[in-house]
N, C-alpha and C. Protein backbone atom coordinates (compact mmCIF):
# COMPACT_ATOMS: atom_id res chain seq x y z
N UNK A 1 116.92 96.61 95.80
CA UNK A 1 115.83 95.97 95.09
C UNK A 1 116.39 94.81 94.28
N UNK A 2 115.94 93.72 94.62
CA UNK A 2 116.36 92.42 93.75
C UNK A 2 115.67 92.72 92.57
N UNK A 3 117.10 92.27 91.59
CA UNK A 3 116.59 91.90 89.68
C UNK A 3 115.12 91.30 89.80
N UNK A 4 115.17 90.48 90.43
CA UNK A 4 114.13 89.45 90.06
C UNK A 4 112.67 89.75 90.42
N UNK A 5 112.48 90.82 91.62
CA UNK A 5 111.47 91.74 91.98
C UNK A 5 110.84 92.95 90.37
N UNK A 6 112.42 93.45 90.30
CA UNK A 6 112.35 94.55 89.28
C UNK A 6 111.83 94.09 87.86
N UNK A 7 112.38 92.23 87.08
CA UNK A 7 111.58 92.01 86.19
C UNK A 7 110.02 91.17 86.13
N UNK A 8 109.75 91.13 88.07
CA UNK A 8 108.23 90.75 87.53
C UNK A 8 107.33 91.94 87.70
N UNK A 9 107.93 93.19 87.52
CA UNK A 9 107.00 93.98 87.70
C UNK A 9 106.68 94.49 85.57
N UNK A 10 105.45 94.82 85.58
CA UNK A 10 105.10 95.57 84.34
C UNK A 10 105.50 96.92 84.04
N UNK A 11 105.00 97.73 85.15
CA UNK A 11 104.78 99.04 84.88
C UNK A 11 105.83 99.85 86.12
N UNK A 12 106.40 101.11 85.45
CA UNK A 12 107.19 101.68 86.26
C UNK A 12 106.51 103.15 86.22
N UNK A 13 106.15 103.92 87.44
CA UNK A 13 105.42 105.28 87.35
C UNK A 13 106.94 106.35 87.11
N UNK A 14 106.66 107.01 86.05
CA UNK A 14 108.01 108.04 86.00
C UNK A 14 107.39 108.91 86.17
N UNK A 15 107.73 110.39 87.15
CA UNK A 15 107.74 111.68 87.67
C UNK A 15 108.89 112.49 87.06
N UNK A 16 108.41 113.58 85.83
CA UNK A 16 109.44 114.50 85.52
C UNK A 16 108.73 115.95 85.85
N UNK A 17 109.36 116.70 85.24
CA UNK A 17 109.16 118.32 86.09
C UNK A 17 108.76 118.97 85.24
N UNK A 18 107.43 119.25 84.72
CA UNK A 18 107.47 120.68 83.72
C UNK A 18 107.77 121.77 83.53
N UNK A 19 108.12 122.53 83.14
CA UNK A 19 108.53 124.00 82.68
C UNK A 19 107.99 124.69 83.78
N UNK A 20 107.03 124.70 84.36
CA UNK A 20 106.22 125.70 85.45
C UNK A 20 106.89 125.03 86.71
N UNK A 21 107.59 124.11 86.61
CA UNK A 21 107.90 123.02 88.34
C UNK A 21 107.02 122.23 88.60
N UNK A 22 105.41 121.98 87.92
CA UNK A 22 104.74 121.31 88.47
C UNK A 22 105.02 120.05 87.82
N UNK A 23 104.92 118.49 88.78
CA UNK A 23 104.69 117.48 88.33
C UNK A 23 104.02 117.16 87.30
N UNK A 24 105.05 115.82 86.05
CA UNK A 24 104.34 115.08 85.63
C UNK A 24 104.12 113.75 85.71
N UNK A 25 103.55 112.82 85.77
CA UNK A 25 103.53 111.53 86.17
C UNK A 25 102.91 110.42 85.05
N UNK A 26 103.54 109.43 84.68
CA UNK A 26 103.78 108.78 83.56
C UNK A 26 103.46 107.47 83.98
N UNK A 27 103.25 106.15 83.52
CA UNK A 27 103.64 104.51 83.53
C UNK A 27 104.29 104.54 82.17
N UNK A 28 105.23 103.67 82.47
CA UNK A 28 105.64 103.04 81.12
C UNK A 28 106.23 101.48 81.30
N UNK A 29 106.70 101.21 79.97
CA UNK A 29 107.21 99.82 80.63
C UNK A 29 108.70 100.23 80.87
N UNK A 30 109.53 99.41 81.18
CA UNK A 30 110.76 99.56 81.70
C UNK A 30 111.37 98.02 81.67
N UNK A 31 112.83 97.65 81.65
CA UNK A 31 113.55 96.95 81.87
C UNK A 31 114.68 97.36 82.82
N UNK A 32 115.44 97.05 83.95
CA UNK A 32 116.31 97.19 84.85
C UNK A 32 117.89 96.33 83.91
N UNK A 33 118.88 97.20 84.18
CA UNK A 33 120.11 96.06 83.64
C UNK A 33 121.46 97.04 84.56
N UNK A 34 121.66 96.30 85.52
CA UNK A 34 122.59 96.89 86.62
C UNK A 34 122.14 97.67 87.67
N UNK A 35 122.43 98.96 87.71
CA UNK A 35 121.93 99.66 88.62
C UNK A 35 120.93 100.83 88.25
N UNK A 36 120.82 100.73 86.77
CA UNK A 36 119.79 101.70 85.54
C UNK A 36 118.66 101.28 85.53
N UNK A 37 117.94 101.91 85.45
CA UNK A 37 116.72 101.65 84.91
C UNK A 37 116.57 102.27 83.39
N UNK A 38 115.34 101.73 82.15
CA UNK A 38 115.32 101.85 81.31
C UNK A 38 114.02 102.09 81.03
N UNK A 39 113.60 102.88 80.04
CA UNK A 39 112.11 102.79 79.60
C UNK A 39 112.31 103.86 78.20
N UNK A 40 111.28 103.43 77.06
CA UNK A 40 110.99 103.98 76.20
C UNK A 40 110.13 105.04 75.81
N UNK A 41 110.03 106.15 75.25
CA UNK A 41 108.76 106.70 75.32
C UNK A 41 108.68 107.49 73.47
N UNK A 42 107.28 108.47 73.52
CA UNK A 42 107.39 109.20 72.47
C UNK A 42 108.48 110.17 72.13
N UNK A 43 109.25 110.87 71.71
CA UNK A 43 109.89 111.38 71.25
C UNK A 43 109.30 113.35 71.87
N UNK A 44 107.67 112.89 71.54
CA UNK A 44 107.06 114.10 71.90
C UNK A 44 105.89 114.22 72.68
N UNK A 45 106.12 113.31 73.84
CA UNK A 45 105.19 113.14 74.73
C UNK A 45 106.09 114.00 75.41
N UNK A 46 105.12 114.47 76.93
CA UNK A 46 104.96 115.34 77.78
C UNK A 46 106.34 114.96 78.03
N UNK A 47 106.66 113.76 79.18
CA UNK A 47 108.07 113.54 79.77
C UNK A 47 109.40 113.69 79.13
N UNK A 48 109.52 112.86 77.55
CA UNK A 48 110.39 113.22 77.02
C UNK A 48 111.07 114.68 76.78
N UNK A 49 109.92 115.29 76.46
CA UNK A 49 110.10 117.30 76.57
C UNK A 49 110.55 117.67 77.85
N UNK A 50 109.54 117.30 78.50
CA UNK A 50 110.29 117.51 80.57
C UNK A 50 111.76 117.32 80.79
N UNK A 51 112.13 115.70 79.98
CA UNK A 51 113.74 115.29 80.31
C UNK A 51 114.72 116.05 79.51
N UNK A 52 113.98 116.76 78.14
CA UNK A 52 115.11 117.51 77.73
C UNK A 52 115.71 119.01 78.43
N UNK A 53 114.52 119.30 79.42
CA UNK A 53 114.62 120.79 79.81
C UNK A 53 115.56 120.48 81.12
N UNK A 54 115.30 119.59 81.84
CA UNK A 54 115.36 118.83 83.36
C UNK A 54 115.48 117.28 83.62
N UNK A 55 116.61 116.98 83.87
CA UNK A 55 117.00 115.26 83.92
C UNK A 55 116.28 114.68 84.94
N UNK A 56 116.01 115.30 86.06
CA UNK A 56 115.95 114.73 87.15
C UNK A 56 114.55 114.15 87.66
N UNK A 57 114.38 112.87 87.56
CA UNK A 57 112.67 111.97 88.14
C UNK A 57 112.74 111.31 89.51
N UNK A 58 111.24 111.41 89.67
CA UNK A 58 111.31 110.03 90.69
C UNK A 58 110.68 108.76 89.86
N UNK A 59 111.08 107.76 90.48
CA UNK A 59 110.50 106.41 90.05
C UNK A 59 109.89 105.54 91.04
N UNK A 60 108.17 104.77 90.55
CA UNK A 60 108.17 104.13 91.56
C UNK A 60 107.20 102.83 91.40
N UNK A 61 107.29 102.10 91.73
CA UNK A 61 106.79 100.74 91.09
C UNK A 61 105.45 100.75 91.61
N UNK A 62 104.50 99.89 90.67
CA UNK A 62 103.19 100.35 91.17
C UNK A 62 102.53 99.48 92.49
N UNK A 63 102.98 98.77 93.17
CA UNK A 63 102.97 98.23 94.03
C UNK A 63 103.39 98.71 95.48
N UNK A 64 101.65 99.25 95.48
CA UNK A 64 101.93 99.98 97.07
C UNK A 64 102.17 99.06 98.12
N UNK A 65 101.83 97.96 98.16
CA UNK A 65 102.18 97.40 99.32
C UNK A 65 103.60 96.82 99.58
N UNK A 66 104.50 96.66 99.05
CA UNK A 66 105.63 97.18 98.72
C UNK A 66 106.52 98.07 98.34
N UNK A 67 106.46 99.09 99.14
CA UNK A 67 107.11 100.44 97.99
C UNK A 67 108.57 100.41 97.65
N UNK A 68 108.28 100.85 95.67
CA UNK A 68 110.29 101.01 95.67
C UNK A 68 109.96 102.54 94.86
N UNK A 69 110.85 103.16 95.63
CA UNK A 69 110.75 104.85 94.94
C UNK A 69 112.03 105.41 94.97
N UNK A 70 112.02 105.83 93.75
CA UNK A 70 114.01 106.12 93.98
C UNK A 70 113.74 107.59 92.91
N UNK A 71 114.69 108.22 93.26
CA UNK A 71 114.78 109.27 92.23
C UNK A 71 116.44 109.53 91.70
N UNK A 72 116.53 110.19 90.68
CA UNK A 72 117.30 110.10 89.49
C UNK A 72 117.47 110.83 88.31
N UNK A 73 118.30 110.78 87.98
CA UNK A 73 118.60 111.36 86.38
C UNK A 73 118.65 110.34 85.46
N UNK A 74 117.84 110.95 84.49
CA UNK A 74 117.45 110.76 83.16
C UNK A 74 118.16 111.03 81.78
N UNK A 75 118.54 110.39 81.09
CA UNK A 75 119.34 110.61 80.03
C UNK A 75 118.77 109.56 78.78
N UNK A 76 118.68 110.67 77.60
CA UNK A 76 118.87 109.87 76.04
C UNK A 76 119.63 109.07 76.21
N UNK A 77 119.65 107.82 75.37
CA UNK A 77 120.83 106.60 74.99
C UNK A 77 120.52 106.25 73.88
N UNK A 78 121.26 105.43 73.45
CA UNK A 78 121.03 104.42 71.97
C UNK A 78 120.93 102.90 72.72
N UNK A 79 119.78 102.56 72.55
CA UNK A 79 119.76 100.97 72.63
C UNK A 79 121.07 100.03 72.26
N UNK A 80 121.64 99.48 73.89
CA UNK A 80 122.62 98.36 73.55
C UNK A 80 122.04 97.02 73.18
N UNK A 81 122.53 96.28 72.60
CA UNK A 81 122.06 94.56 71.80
C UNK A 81 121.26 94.70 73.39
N UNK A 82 122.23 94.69 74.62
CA UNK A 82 121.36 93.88 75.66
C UNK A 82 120.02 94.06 76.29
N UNK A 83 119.86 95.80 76.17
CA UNK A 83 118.81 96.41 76.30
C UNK A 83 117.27 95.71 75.40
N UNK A 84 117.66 95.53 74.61
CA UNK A 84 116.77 95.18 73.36
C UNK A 84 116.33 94.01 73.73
N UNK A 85 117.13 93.12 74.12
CA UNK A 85 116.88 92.05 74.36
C UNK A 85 116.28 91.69 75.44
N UNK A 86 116.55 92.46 75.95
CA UNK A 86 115.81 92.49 77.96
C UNK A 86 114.08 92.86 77.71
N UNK A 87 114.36 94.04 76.43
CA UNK A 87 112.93 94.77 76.07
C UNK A 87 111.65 93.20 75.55
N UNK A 88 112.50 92.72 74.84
CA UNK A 88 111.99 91.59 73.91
C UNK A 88 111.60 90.58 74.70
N UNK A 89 112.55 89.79 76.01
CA UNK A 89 112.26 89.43 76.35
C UNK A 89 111.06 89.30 77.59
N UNK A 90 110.88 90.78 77.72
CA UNK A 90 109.58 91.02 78.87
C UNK A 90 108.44 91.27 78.32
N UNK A 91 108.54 91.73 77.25
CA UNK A 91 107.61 91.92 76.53
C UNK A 91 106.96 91.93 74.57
N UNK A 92 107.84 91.18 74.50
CA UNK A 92 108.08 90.63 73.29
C UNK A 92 107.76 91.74 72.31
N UNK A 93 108.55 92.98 72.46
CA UNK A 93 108.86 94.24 72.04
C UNK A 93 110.15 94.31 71.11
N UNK A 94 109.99 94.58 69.89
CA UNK A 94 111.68 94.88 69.31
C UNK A 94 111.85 96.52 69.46
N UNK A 95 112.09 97.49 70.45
CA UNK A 95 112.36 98.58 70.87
C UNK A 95 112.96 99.34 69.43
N UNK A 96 113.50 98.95 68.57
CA UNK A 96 114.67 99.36 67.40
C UNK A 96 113.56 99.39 66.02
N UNK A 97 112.10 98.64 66.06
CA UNK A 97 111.52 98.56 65.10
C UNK A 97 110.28 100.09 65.37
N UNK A 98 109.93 99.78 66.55
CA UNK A 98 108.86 101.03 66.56
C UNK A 98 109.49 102.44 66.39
N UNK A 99 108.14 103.23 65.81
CA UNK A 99 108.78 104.51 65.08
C UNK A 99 108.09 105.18 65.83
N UNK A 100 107.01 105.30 66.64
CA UNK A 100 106.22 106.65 67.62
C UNK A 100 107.14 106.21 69.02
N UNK A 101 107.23 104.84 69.23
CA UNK A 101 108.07 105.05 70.67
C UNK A 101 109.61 104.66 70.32
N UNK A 102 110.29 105.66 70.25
CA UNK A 102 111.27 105.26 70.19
C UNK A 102 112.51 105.97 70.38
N UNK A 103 112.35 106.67 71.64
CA UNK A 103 113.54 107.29 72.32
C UNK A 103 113.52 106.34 73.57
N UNK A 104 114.98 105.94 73.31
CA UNK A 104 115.26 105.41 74.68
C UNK A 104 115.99 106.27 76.07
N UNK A 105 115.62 106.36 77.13
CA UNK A 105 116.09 106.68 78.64
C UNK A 105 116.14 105.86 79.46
N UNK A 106 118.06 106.28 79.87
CA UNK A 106 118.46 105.70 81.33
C UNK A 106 118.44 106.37 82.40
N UNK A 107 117.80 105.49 83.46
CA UNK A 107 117.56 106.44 84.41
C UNK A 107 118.91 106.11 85.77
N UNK A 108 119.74 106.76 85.84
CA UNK A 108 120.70 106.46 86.77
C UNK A 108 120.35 106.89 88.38
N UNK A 109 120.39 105.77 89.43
CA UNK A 109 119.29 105.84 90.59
C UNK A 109 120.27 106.68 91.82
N UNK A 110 119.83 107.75 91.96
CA UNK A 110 121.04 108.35 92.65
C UNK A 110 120.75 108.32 94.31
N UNK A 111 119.59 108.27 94.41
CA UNK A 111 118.72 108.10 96.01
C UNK A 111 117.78 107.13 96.12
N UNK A 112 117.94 105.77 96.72
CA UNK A 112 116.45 105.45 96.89
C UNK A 112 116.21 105.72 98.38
N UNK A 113 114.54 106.22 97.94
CA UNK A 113 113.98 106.69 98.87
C UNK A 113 113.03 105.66 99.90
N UNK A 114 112.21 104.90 99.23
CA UNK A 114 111.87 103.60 99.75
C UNK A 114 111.80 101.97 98.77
């Protein structure tokens, strides 16, 4: 998947696993920086709870007529300068100022699927 595909997109659909195994399915925004993907969420929304029990998502851009779907593990981080800046610049977001969204996850892409 070209960078340049990955930052004109808005929205990234995240799939984590609840406690029972059944799917959950999310949009959020996201920034790409290497081979990671990134996105912010509540602290105590559904997914974040999902990623602490179970790392492992699929991801997939909302653009069916193109499909990119990859799945992956999920991990807490601390916002690097560059992250922030990637955040800011797509969406003129300071990621480090908001207080309801503000756990950051990398998603490391271990399969893409399409």
């Amino acid at each position: 998947m070209s960078a340049e595909r990955l930052s004109s997109q808005r929205n990234i659909w995240v799939a984590t696993v609840r406690p029972d195994g059944r799917p959950h399915l999310a949009p959020v925004w996201f920034v790409a920086e290497g081979k990671a993907l990134y996105f912010v969420t509540d602290p105590k929304s559904v997914k974040a709870r999902n990623l602490q029990r179970n790392p492992k998502v699929a991801v997939s851009l909302e653009d069916g007529d193109a499909p990119y779907i990859v799945e992956g593990l999920a991990r807490h981080v601390n916002p690097s300068a560059e992250i922030v800046r990637l955040f800011k610049a797509k969406y003129d977001w300071d990621i480090t100022t908001d207080t309801q969204y503000s756990q950051l996850f990398e998603v490391e892409v271990t399969k893409h699927v399409r």
